[in-house]
PDB file of N, CA and C in Angstrom:
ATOM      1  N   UNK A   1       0.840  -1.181   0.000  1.00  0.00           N
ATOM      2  CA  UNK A   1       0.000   0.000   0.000  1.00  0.00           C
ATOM      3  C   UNK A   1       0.888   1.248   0.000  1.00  0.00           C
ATOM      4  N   UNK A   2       0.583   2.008  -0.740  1.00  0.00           N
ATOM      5  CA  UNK A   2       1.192   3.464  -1.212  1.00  0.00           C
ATOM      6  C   UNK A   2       1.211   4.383   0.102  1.00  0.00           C
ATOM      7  N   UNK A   3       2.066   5.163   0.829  1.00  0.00           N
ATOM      8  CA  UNK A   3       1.210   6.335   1.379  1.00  0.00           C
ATOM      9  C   UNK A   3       1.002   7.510   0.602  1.00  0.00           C
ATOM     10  N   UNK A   4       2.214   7.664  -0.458  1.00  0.00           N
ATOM     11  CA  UNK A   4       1.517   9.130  -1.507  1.00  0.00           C
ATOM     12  C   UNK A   4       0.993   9.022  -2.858  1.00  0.00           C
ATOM     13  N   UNK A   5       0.061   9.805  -2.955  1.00  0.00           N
ATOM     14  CA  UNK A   5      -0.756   9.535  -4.176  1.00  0.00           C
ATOM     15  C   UNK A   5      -0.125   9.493  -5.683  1.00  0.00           C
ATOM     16  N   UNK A   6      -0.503   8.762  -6.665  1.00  0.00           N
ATOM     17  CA  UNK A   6       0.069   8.812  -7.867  1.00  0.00           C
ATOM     18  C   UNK A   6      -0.016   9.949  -8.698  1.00  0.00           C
ATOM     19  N   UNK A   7       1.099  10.668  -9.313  1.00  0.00           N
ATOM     20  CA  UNK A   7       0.922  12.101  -9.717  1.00  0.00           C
ATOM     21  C   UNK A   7      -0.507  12.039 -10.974  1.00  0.00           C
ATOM     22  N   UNK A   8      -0.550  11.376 -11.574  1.00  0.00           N
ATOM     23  CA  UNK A   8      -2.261  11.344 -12.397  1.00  0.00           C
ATOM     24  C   UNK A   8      -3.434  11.249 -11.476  1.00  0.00           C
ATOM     25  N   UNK A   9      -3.383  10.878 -10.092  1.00  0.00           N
ATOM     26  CA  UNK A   9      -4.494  10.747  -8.844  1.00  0.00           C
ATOM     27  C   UNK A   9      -4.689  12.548  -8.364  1.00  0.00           C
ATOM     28  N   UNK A  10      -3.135  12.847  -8.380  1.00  0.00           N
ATOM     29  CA  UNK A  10      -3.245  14.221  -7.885  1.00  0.00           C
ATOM     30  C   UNK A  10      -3.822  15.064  -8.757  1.00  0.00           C
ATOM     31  N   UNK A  11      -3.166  15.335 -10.187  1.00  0.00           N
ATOM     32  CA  UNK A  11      -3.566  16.017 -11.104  1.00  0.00           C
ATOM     33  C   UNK A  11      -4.922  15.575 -11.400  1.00  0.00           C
ATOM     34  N   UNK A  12      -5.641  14.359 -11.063  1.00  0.00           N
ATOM     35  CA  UNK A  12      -7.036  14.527 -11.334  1.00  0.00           C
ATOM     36  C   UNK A  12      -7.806  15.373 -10.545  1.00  0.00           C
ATOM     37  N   UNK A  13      -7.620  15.142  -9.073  1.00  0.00           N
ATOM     38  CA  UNK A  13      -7.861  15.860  -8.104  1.00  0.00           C
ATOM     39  C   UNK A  13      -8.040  17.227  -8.484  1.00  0.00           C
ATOM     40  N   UNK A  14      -6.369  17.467  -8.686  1.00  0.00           N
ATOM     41  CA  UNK A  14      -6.138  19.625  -9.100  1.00  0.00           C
ATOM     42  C   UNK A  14      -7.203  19.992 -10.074  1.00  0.00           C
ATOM     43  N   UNK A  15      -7.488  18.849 -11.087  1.00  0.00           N
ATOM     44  CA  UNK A  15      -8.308  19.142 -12.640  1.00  0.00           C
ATOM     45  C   UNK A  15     -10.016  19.325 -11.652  1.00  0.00           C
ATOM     46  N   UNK A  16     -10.306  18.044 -10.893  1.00  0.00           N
ATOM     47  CA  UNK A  16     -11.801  18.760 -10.262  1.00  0.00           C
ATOM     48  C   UNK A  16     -11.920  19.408  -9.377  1.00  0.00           C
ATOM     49  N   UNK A  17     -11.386  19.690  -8.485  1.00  0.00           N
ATOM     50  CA  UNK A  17     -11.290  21.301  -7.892  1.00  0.00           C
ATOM     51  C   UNK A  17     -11.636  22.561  -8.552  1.00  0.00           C
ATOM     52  N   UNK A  18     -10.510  22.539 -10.004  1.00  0.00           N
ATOM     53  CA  UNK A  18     -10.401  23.904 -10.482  1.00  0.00           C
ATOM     54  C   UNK A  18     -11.983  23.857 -11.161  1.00  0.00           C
ATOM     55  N   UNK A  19     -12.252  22.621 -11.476  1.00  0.00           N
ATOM     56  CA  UNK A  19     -13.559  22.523 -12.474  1.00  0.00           C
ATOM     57  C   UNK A  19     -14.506  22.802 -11.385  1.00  0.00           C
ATOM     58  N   UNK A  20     -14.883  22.049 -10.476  1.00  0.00           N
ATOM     59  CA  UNK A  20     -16.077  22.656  -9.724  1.00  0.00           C
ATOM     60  C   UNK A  20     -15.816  24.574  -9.454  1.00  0.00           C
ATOM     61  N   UNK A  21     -14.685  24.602  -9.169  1.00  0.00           N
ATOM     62  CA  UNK A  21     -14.780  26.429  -8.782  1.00  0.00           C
ATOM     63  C   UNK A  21     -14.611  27.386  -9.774  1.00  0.00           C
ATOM     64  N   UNK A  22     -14.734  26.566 -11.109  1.00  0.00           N
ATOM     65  CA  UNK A  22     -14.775  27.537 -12.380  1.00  0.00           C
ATOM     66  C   UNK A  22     -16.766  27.743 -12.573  1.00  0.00           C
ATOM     67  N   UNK A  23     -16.980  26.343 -12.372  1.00  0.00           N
ATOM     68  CA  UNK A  23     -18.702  26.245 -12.224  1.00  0.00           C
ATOM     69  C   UNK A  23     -19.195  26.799 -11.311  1.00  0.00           C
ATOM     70  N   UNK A  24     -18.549  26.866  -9.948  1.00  0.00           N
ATOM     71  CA  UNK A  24     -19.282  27.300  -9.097  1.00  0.00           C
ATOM     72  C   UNK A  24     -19.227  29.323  -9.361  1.00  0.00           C
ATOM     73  N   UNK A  25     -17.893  29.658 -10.012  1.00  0.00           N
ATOM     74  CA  UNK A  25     -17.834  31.241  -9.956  1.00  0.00           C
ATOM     75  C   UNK A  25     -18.947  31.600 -11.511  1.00  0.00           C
ATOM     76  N   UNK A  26     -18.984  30.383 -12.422  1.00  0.00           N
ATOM     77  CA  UNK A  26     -19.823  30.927 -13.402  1.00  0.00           C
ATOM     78  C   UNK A  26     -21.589  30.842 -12.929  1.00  0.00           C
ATOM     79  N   UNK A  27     -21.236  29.873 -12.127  1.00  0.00           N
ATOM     80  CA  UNK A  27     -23.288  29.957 -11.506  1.00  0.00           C
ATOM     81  C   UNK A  27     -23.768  31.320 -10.951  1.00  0.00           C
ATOM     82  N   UNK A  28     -22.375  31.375  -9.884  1.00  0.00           N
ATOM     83  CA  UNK A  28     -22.546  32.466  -9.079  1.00  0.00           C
ATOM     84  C   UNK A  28     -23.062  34.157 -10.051  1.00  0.00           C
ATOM     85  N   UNK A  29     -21.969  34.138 -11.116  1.00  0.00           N
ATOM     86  CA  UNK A  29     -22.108  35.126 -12.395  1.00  0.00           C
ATOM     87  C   UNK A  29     -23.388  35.368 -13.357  1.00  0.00           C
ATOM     88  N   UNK A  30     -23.234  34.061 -13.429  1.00  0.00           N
ATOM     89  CA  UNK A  30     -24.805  34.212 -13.967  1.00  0.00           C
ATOM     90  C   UNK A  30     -26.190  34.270 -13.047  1.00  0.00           C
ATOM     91  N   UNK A  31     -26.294  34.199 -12.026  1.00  0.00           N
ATOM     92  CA  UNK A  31     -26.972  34.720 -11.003  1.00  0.00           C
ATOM     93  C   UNK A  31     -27.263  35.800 -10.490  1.00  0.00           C
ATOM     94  N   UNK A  32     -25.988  36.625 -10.544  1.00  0.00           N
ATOM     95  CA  UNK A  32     -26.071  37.895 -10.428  1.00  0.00           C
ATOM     96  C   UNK A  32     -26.263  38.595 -11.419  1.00  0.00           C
ATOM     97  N   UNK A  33     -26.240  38.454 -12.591  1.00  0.00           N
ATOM     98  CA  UNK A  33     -26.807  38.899 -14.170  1.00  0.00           C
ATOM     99  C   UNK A  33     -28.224  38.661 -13.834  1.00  0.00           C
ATOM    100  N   UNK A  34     -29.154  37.677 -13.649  1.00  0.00           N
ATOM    101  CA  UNK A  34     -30.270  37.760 -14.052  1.00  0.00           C
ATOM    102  C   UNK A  34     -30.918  38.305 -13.024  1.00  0.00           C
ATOM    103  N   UNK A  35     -30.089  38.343 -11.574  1.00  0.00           N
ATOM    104  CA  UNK A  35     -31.000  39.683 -10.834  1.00  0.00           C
ATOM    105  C   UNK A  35     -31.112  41.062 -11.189  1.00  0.00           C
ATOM    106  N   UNK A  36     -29.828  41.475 -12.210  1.00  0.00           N
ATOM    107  CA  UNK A  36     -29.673  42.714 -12.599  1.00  0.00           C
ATOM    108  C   UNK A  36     -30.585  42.752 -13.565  1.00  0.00           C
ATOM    109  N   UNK A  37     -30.726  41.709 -14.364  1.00  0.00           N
ATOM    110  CA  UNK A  37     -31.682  41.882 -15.563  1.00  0.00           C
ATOM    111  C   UNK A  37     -33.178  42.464 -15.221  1.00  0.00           C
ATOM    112  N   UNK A  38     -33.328  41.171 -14.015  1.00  0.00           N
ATOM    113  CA  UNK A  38     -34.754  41.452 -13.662  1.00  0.00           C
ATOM    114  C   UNK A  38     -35.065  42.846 -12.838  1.00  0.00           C
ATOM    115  N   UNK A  39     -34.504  42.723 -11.872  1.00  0.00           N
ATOM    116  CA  UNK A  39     -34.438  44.339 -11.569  1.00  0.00           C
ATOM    117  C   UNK A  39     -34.380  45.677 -12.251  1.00  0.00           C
ATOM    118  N   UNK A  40     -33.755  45.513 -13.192  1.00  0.00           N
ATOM    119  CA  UNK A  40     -33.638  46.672 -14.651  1.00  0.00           C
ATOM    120  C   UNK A  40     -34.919  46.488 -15.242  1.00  0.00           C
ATOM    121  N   UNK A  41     -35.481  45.482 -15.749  1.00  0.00           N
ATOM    122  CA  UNK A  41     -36.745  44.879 -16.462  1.00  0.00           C
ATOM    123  C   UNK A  41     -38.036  45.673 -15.542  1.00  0.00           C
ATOM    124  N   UNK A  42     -38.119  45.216 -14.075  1.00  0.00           N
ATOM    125  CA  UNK A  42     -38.974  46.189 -12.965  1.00  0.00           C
ATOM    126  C   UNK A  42     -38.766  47.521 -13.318  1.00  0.00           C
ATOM    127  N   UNK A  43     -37.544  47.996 -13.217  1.00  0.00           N
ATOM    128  CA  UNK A  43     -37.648  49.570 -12.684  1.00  0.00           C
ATOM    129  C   UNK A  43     -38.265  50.080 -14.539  1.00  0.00           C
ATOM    130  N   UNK A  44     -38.028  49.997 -15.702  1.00  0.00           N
ATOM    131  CA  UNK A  44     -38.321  49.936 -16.777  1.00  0.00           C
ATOM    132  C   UNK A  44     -39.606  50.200 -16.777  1.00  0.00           C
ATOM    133  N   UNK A  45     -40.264  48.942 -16.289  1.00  0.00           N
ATOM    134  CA  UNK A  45     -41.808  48.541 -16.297  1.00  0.00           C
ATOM    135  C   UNK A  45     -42.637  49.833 -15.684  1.00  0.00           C
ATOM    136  N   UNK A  46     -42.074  49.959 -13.787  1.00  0.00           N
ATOM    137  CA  UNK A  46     -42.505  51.225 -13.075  1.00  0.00           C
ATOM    138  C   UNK A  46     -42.685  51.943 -14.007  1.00  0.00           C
ATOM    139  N   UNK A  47     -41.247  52.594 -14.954  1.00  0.00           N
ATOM    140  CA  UNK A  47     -41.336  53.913 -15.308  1.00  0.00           C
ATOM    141  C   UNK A  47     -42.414  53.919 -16.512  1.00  0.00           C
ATOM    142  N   UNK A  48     -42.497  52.615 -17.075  1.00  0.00           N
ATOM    143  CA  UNK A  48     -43.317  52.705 -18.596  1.00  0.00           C
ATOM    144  C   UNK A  48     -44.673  53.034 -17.974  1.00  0.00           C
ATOM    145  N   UNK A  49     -45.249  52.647 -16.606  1.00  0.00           N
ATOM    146  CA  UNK A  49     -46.656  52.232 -16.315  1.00  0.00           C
ATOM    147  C   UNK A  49     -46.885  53.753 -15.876  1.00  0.00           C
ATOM    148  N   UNK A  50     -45.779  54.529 -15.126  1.00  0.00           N
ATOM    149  CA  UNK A  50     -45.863  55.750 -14.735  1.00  0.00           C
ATOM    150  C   UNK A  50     -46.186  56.962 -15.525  1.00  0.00           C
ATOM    151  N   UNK A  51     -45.198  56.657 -17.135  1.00  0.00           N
ATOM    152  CA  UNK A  51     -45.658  57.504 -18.139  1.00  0.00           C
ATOM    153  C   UNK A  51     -46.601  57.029 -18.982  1.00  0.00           C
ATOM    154  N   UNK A  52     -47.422  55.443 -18.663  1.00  0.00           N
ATOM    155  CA  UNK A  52     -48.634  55.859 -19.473  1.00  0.00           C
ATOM    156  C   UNK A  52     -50.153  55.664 -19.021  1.00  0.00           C
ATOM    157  N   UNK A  53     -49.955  55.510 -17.649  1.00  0.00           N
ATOM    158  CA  UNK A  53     -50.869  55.263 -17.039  1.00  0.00           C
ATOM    159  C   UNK A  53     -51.716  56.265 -16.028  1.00  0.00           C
ATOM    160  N   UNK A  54     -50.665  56.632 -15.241  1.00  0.00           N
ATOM    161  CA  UNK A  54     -50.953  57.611 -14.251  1.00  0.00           C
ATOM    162  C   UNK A  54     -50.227  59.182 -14.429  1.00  0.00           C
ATOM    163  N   UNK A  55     -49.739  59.148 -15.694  1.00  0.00           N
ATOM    164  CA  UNK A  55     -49.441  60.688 -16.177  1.00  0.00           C
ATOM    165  C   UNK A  55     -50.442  61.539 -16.264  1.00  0.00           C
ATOM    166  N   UNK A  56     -51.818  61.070 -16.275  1.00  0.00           N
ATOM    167  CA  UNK A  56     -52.920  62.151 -16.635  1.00  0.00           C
ATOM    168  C   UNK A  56     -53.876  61.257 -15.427  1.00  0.00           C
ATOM    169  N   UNK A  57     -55.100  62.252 -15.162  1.00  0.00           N
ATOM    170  CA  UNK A  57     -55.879  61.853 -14.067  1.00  0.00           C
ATOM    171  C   UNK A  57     -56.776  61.012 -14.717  1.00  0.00           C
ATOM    172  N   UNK A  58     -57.408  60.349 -13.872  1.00  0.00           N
ATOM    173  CA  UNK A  58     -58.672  59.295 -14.829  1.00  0.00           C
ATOM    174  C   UNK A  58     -59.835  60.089 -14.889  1.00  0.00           C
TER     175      UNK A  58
END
């Protein structure tokens, strides 16, 4: 029985690490995009409903 790992055991290792925290920083990225989206999309909406709705009295 080995006590240190075989350098292709390690480098697999280094290879899924970097891969989960490349996925995990692109989830994170794209997460924060589609709150900006949606939030931009709201404030948009407010302003469209503001200038065509309640600009004049009923």
């Amino acid at each position: 029985m080995a006590w240190r790992k075989k350098l292709t055991d390690a480098m697999a290792d280094g290879l899924r690490f970097a891969s989960l925290g490349a996925l995990l920083v692109g989830g994170v990225g794209v997460s924060v995009a589609f709150v900006y989206v949606l939030i931009k999309t709201c404030w948009f909406s407010v302003d469209y409903l503001d200038r065509t709705l309640f600009s004049e009295p009923w």
